[in-house]
N, C-alpha and C. Protein backbone atom coordinates (compact mmCIF):
# COMPACT_ATOMS: atom_id res chain seq x y z
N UNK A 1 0.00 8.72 1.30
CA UNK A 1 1.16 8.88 0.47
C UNK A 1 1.76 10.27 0.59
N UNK A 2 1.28 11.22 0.22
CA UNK A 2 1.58 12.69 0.05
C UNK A 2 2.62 13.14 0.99
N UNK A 3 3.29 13.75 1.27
CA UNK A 3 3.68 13.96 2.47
C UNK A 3 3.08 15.80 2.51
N UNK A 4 2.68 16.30 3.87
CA UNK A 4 2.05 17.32 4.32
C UNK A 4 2.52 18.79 3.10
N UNK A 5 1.22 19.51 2.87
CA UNK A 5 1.83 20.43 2.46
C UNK A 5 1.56 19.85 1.09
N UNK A 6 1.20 19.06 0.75
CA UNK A 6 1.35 18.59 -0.82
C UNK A 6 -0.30 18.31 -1.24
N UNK A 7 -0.88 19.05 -2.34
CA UNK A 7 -1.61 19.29 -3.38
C UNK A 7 -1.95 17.58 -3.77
N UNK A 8 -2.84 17.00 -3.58
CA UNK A 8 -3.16 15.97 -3.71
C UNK A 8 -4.31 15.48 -4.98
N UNK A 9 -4.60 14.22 -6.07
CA UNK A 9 -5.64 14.29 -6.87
C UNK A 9 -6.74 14.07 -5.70
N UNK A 10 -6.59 13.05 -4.86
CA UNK A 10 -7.27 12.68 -4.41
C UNK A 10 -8.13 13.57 -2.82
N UNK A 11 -7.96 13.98 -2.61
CA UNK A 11 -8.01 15.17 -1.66
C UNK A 11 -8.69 16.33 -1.94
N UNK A 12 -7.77 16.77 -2.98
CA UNK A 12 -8.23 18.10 -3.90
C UNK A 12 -7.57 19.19 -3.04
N UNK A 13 -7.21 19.18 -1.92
CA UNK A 13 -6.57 20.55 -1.39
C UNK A 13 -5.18 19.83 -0.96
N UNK A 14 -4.66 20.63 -0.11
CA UNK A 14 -3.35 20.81 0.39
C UNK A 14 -3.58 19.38 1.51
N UNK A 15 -2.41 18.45 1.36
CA UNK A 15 -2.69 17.15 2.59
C UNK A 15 -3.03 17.37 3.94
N UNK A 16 -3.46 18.33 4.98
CA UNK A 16 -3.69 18.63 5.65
C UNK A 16 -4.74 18.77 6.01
N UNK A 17 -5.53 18.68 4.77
CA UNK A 17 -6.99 19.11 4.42
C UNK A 17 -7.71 17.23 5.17
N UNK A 18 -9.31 17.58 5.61
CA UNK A 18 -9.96 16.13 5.53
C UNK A 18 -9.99 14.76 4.85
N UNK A 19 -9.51 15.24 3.37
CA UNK A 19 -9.75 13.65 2.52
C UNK A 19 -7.88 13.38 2.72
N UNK A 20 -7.10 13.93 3.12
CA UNK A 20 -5.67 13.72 3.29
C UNK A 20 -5.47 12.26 3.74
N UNK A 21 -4.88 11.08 3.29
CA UNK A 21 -4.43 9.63 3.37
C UNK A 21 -4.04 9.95 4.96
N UNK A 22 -4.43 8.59 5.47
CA UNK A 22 -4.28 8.72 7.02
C UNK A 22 -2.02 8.08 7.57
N UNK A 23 -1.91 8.04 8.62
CA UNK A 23 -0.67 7.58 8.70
C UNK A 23 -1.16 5.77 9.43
N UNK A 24 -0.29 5.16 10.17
CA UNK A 24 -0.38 3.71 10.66
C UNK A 24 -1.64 4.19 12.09
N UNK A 25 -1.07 5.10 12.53
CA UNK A 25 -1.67 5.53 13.80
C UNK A 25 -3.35 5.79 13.48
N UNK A 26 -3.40 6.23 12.28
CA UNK A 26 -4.56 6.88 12.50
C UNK A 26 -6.11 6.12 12.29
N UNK A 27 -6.06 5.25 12.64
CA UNK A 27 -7.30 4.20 12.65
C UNK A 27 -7.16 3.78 14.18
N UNK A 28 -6.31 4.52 15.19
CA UNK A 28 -6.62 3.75 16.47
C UNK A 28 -7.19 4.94 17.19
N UNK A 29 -8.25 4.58 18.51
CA UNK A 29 -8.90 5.34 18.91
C UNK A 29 -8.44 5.78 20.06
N UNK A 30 -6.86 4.80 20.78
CA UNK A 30 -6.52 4.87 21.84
C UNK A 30 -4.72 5.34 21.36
N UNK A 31 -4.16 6.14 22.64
CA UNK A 31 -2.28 6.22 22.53
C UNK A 31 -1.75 4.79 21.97
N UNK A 32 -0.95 4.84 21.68
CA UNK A 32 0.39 4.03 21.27
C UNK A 32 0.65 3.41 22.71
N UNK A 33 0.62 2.11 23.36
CA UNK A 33 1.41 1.68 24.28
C UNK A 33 2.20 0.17 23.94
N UNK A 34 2.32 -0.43 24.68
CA UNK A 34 3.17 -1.51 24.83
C UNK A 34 2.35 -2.89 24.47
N UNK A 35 2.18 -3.05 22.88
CA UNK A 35 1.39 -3.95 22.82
C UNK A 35 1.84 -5.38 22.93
N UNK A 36 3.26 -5.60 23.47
CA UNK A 36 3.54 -7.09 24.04
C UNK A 36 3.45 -7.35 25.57
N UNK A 37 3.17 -6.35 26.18
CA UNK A 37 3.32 -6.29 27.64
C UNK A 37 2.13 -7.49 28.14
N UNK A 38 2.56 -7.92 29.02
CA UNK A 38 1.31 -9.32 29.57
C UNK A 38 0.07 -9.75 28.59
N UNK A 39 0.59 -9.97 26.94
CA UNK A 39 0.15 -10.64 26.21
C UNK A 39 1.19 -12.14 25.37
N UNK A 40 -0.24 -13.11 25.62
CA UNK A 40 0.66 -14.29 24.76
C UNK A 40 1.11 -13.67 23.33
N UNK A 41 2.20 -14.34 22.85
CA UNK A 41 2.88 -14.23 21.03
C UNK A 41 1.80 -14.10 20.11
N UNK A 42 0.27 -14.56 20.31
CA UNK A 42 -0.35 -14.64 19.35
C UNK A 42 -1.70 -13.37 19.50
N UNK A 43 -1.47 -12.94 20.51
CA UNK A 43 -2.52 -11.64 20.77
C UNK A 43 -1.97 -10.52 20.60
N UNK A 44 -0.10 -10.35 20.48
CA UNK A 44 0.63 -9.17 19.88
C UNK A 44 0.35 -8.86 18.97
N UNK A 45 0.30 -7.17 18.98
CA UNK A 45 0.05 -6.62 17.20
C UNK A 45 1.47 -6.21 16.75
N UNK A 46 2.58 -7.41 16.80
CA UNK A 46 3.69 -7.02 16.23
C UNK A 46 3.80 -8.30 15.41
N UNK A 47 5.19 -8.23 14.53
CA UNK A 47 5.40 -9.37 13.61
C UNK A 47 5.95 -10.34 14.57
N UNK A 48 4.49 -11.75 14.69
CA UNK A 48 4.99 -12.73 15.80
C UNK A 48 5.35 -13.72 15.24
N UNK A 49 4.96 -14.14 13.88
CA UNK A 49 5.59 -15.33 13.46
C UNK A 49 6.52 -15.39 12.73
N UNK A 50 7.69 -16.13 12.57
CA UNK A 50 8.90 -16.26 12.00
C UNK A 50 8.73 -15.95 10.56
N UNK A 51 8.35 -16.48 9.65
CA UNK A 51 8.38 -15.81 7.99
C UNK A 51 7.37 -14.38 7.90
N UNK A 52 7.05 -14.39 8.44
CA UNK A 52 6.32 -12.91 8.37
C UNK A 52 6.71 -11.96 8.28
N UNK A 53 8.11 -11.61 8.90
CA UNK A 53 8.71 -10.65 8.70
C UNK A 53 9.44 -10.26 7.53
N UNK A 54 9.79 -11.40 6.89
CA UNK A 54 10.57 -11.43 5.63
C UNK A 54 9.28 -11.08 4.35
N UNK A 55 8.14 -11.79 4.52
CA UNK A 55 7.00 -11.01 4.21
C UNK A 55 6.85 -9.74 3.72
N UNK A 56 6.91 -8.98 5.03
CA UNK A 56 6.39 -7.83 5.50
C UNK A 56 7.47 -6.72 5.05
N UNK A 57 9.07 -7.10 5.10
CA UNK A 57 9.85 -6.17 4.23
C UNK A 57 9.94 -6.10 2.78
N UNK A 58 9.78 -7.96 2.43
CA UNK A 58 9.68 -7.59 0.91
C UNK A 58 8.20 -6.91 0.47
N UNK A 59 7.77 -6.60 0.87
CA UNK A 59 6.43 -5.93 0.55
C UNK A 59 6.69 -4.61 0.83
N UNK A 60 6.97 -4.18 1.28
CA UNK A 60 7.60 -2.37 2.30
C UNK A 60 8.60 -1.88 0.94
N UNK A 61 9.94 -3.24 0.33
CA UNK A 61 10.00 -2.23 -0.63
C UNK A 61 9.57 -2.82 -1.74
N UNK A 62 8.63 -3.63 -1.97
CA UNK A 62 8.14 -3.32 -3.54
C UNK A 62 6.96 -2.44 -3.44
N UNK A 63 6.51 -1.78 -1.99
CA UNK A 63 5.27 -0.39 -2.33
C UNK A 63 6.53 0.57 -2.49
N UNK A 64 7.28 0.89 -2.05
CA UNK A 64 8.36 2.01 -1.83
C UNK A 64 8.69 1.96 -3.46
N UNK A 65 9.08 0.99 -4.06
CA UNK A 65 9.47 0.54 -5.58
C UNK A 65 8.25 1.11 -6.48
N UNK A 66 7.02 0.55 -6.37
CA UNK A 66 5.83 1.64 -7.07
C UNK A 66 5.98 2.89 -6.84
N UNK A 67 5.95 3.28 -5.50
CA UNK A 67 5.81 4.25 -5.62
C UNK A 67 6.80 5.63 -6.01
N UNK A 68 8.29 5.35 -6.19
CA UNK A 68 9.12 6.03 -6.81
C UNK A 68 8.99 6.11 -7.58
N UNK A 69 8.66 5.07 -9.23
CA UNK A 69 8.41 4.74 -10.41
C UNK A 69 6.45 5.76 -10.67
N UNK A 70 6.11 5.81 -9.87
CA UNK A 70 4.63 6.54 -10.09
C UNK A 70 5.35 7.85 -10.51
N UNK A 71 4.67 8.50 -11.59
CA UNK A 71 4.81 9.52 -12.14
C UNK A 71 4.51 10.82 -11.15
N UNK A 72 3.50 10.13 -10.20
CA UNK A 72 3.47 11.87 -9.04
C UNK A 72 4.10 11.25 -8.13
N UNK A 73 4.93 10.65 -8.09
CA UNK A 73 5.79 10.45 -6.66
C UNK A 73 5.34 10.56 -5.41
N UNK A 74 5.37 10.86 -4.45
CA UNK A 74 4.80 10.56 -2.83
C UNK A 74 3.43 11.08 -3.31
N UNK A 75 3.15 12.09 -4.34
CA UNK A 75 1.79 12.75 -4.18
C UNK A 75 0.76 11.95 -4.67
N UNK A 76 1.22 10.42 -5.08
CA UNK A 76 0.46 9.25 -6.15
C UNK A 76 -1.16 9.17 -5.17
N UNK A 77 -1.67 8.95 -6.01
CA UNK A 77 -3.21 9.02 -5.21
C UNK A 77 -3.26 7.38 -4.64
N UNK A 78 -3.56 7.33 -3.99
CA UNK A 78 -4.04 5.37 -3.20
C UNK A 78 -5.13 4.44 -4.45
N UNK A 79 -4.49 3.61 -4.62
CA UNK A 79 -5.34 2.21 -5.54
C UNK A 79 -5.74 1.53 -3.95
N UNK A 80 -6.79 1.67 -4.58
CA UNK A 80 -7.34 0.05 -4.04
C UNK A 80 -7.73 -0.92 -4.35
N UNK A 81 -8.45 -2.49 -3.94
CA UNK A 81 -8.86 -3.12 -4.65
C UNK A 81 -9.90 -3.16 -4.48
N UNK A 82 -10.72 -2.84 -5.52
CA UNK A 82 -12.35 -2.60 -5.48
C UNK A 82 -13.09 -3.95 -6.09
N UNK A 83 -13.90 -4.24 -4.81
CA UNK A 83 -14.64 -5.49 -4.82
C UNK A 83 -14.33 -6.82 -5.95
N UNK A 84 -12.76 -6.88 -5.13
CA UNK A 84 -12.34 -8.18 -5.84
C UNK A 84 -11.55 -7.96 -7.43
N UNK A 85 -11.63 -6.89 -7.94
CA UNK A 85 -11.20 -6.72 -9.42
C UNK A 85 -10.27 -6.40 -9.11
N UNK A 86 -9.18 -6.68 -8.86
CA UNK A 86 -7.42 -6.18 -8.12
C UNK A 86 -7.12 -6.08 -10.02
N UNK A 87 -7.17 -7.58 -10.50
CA UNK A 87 -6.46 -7.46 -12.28
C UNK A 87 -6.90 -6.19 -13.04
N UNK A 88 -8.08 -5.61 -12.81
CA UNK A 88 -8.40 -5.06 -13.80
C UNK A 88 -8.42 -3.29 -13.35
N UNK A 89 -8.32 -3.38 -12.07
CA UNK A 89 -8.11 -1.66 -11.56
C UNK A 89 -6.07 -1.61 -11.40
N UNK A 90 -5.63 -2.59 -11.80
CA UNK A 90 -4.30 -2.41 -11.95
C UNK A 90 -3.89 -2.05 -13.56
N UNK A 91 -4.79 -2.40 -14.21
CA UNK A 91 -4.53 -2.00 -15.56
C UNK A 91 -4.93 -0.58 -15.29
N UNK A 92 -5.52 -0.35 -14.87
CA UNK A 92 -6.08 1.27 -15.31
C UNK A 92 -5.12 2.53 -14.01
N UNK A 93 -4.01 1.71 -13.50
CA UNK A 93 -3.51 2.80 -12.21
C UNK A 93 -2.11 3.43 -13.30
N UNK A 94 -1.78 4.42 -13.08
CA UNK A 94 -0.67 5.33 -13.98
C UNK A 94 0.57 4.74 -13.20
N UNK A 95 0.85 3.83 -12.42
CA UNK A 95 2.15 3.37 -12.26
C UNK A 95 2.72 2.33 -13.01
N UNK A 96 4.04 2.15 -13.32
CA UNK A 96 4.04 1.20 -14.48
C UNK A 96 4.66 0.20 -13.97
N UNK A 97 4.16 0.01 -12.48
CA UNK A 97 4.24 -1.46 -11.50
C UNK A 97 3.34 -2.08 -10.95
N UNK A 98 1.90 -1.12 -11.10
CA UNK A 98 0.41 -1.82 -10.80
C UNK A 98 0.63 -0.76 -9.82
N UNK A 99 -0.59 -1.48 -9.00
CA UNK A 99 -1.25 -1.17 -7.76
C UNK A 99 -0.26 -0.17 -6.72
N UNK A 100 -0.59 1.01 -6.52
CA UNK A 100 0.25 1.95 -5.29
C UNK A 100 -0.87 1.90 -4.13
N UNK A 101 -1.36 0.91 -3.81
CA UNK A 101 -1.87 0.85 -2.59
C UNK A 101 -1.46 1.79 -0.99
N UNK A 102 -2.74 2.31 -0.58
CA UNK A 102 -1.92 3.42 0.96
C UNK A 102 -1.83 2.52 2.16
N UNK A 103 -2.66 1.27 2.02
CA UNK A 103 -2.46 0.11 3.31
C UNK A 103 -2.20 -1.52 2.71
N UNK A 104 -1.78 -2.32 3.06
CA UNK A 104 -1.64 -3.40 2.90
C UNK A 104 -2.56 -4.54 3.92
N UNK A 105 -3.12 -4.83 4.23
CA UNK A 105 -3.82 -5.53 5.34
C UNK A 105 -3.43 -6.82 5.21
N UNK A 106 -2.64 -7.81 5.70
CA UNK A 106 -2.19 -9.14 5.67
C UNK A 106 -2.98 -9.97 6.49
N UNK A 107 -3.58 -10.90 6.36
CA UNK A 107 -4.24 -12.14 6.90
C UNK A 107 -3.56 -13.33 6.99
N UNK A 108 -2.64 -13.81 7.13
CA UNK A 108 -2.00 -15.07 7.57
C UNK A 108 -2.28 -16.23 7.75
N UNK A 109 -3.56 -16.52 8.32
CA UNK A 109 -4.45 -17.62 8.81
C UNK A 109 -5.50 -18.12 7.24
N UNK A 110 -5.43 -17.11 6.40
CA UNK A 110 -5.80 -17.47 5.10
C UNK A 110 -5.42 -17.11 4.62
N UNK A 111 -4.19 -16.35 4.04
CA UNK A 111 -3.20 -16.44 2.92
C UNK A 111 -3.78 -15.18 2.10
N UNK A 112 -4.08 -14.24 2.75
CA UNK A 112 -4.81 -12.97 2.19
C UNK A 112 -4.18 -11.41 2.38
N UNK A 113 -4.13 -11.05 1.32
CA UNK A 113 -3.37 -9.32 1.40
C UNK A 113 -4.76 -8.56 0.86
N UNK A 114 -5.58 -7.69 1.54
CA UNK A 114 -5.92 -6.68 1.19
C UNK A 114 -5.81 -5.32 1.08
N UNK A 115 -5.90 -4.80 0.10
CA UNK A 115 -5.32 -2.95 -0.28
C UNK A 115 -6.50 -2.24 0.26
N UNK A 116 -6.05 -1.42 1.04
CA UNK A 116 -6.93 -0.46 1.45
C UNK A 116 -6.76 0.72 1.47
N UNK A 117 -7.79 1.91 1.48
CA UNK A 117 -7.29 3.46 2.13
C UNK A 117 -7.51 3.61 3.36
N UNK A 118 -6.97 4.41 3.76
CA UNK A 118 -7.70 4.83 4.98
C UNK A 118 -7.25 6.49 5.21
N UNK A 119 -8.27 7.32 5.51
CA UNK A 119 -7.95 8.96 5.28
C UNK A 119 -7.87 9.00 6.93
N UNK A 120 -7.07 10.61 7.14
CA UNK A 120 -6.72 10.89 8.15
C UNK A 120 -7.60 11.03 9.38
N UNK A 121 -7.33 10.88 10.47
CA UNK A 121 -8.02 11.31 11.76
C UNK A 121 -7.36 12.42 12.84
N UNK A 122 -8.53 13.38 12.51
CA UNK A 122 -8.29 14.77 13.41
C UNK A 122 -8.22 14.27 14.80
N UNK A 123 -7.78 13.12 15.27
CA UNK A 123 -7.20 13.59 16.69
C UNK A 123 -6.07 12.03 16.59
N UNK A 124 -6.01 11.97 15.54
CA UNK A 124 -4.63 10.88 15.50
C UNK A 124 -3.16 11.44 16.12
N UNK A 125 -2.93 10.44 17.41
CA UNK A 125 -1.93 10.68 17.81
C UNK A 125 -0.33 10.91 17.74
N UNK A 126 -0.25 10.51 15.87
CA UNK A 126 0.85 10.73 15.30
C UNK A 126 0.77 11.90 14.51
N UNK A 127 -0.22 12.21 14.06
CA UNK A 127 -0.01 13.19 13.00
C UNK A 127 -0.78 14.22 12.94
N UNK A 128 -1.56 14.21 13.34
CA UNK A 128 -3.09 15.32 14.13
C UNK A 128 -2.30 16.67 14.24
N UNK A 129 -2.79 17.42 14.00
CA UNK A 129 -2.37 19.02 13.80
C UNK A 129 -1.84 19.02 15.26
N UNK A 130 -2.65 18.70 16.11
CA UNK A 130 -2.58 19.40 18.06
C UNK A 130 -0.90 19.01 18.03
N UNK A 131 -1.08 16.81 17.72
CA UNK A 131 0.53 16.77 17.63
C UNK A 131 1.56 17.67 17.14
N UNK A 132 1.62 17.58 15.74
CA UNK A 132 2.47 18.12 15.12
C UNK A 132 2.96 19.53 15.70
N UNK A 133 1.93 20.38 15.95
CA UNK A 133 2.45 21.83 16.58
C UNK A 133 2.98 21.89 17.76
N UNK A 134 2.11 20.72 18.68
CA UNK A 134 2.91 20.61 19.90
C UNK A 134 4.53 20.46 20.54
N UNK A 135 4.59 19.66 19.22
CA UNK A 135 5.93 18.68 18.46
C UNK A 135 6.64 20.13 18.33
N UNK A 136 6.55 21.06 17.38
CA UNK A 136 7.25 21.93 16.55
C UNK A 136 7.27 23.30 18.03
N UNK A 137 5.96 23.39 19.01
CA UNK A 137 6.61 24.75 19.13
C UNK A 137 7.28 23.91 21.20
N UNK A 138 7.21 23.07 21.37
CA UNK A 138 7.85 22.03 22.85
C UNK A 138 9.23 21.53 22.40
N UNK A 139 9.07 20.72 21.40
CA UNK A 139 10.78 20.30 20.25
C UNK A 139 10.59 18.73 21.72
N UNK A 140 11.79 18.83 22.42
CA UNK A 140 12.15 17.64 23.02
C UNK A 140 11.31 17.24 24.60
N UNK A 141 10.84 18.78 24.67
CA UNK A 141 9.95 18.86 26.09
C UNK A 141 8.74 17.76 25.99
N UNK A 142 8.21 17.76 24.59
CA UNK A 142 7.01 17.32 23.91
C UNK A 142 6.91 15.73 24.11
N UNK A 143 8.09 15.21 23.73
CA UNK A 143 8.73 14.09 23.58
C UNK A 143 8.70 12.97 25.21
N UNK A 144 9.50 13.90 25.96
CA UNK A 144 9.42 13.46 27.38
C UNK A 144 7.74 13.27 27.82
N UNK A 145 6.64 14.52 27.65
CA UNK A 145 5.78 14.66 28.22
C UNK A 145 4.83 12.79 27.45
N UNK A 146 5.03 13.12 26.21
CA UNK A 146 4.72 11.54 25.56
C UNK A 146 4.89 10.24 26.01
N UNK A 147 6.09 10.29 26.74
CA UNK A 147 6.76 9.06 26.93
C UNK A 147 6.39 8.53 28.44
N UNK A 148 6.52 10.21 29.70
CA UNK A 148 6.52 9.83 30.76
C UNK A 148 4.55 9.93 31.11
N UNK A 149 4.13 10.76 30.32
CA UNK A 149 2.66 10.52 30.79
C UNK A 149 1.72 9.92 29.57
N UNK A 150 1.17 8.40 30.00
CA UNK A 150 0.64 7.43 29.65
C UNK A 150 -0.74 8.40 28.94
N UNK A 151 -1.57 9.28 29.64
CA UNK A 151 -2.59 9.69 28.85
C UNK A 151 -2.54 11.33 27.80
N UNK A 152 -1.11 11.38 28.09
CA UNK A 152 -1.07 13.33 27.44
C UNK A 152 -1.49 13.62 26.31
N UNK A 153 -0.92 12.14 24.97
CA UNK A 153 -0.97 12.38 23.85
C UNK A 153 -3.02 12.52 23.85
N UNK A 154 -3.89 11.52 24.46
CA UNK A 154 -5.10 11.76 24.23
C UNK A 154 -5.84 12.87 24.52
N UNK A 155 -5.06 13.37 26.13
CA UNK A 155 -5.56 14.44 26.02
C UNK A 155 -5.45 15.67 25.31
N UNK A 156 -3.83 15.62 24.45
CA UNK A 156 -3.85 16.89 24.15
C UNK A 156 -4.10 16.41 22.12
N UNK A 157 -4.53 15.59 21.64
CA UNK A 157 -5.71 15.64 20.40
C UNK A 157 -6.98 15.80 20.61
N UNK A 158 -7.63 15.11 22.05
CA UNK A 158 -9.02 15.31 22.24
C UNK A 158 -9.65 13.75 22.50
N UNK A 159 -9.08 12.60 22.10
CA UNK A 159 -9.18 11.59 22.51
C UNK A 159 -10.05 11.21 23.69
N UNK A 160 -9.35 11.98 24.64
CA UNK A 160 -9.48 11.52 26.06
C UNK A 160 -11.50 12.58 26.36
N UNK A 161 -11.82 13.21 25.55
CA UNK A 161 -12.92 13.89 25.71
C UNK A 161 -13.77 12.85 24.71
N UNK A 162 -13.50 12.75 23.39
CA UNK A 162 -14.47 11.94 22.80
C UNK A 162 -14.64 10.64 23.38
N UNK A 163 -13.44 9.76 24.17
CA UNK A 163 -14.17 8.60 25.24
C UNK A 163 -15.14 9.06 25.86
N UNK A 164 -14.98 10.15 26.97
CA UNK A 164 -15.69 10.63 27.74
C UNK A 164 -17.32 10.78 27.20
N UNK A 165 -17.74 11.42 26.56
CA UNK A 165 -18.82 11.58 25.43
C UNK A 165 -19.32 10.34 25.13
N UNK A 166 -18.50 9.53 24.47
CA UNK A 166 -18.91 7.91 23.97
C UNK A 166 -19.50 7.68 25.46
N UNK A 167 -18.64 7.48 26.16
CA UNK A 167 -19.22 6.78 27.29
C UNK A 167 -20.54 7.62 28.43
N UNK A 168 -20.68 8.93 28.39
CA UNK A 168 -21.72 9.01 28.90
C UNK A 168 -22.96 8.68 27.60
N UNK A 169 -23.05 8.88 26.08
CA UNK A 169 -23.65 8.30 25.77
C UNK A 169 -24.23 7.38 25.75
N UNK A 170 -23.71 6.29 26.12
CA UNK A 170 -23.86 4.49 26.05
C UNK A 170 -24.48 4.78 27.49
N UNK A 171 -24.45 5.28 28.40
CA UNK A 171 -25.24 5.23 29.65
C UNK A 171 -26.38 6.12 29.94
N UNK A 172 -26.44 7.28 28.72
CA UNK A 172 -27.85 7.77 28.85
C UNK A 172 -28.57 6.86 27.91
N UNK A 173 -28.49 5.50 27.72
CA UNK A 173 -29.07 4.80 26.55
C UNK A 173 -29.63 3.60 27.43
N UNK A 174 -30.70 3.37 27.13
CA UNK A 174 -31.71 2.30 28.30
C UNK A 174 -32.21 1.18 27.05
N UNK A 175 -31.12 -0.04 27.13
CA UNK A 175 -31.52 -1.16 26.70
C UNK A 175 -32.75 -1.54 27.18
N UNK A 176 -33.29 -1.70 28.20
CA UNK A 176 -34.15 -2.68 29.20
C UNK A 176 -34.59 -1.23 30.11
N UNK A 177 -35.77 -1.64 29.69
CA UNK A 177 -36.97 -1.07 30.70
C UNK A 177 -36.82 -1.63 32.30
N UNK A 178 -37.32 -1.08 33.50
CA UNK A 178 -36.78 -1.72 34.68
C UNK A 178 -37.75 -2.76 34.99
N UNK A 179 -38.68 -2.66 34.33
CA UNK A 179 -39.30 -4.22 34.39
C UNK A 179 -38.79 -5.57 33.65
N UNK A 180 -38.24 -4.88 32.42
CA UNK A 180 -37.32 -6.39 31.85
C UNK A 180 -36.41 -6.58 32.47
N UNK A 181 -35.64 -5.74 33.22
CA UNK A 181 -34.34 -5.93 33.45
C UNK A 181 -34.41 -7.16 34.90
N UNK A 182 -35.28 -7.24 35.44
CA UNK A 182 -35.61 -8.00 36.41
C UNK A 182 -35.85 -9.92 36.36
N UNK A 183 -36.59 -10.04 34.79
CA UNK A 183 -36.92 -11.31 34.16
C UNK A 183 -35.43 -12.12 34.18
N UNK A 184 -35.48 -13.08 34.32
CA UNK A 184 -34.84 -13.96 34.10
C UNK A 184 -34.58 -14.53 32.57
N UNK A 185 -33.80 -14.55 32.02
CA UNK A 185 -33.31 -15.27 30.82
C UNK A 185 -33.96 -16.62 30.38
């Protein structure tokens, strides 16, 4: 919620700080690319089915609608719904529209909205300090380098090193002794 620079309950320091609410980006471990490119309609992570979208805006502004009406305005701390009690942690949130939820999670296939948080990630490719400064002291140079090279944004949060790491991990790691590995199933 907060926007940067802003004194948070939930946080306790300045949004910039670790417990700072994350942005859309920041739960993915990989860049932003082309998620319809040589995928069927139903493996896109965009709005693929026809009422969904109408969905998905009236929901965009009745959080936008809480959250103007919340007494701390963008700085409103995140509701969630905690293990199923949505009725009764809406009585107790200081907005006088319920729930200011920081994610919405939609399920479709069962008719399910869950509220979630999710706090920031130091090498999120939207909003990650490396970005942002890169952004502020490059301006439009920054922009091009994003667009025309497929791996820059990972490398320049760190992305592209914590794969690296993950993956020699997982290979200094010995499932199978070299005598099992030989047995037949």
């Amino acid at each position: 919620h907060a926007p940067r620079g802003v004194e948070t309950a939930d946080s306790g320091a300045e949004a910039a700080a670790p417990g700072r609410l994350g942005c859309y980006f920041c739960n993915d471990v990989v860049a932003p690319a082309n998620s319809t490119l040589r995928r069927t309609l139903d493996q896109q992570c965009t709005v693929s089915r026809p009422g969904l979208s109408m969905l998905a805006s009236a929901m965009a502004v009745e959080l936008m609608v809480s959250l103007l009406h919340h007494p701390h305005g963008a700085s409103a701390e995140a509701d969630a719904d905690v293990e199923g009690r949505r009725e009764a942690h809406a009585q107790a949130t200081q907005s006088p529209l319920g729930l200011v939820p920081h994610q919405v999670r939609g399920f479709l296939s069962a008719f399910r909205s869950d509220c979630m948080v999710g706090r920031a990630f130091d090498k999120c490719t939207a909003c990650s300090a490396a970005v942002l400064s890169a952004h502020e002291a490059q301006g439009f140079d920054f922009l091009l380098s994003a667009f025309n090279r497929a791996a820059y944004l990972e490398e320049l949060t760190g992305l592209s090193q914590m794969h690296r790491e993950a993956e020699a991990a997982l290979e200094s790691l010995e499932f199978f002794g070299d005598d099992e590995a030989d047995e037949d199933f």
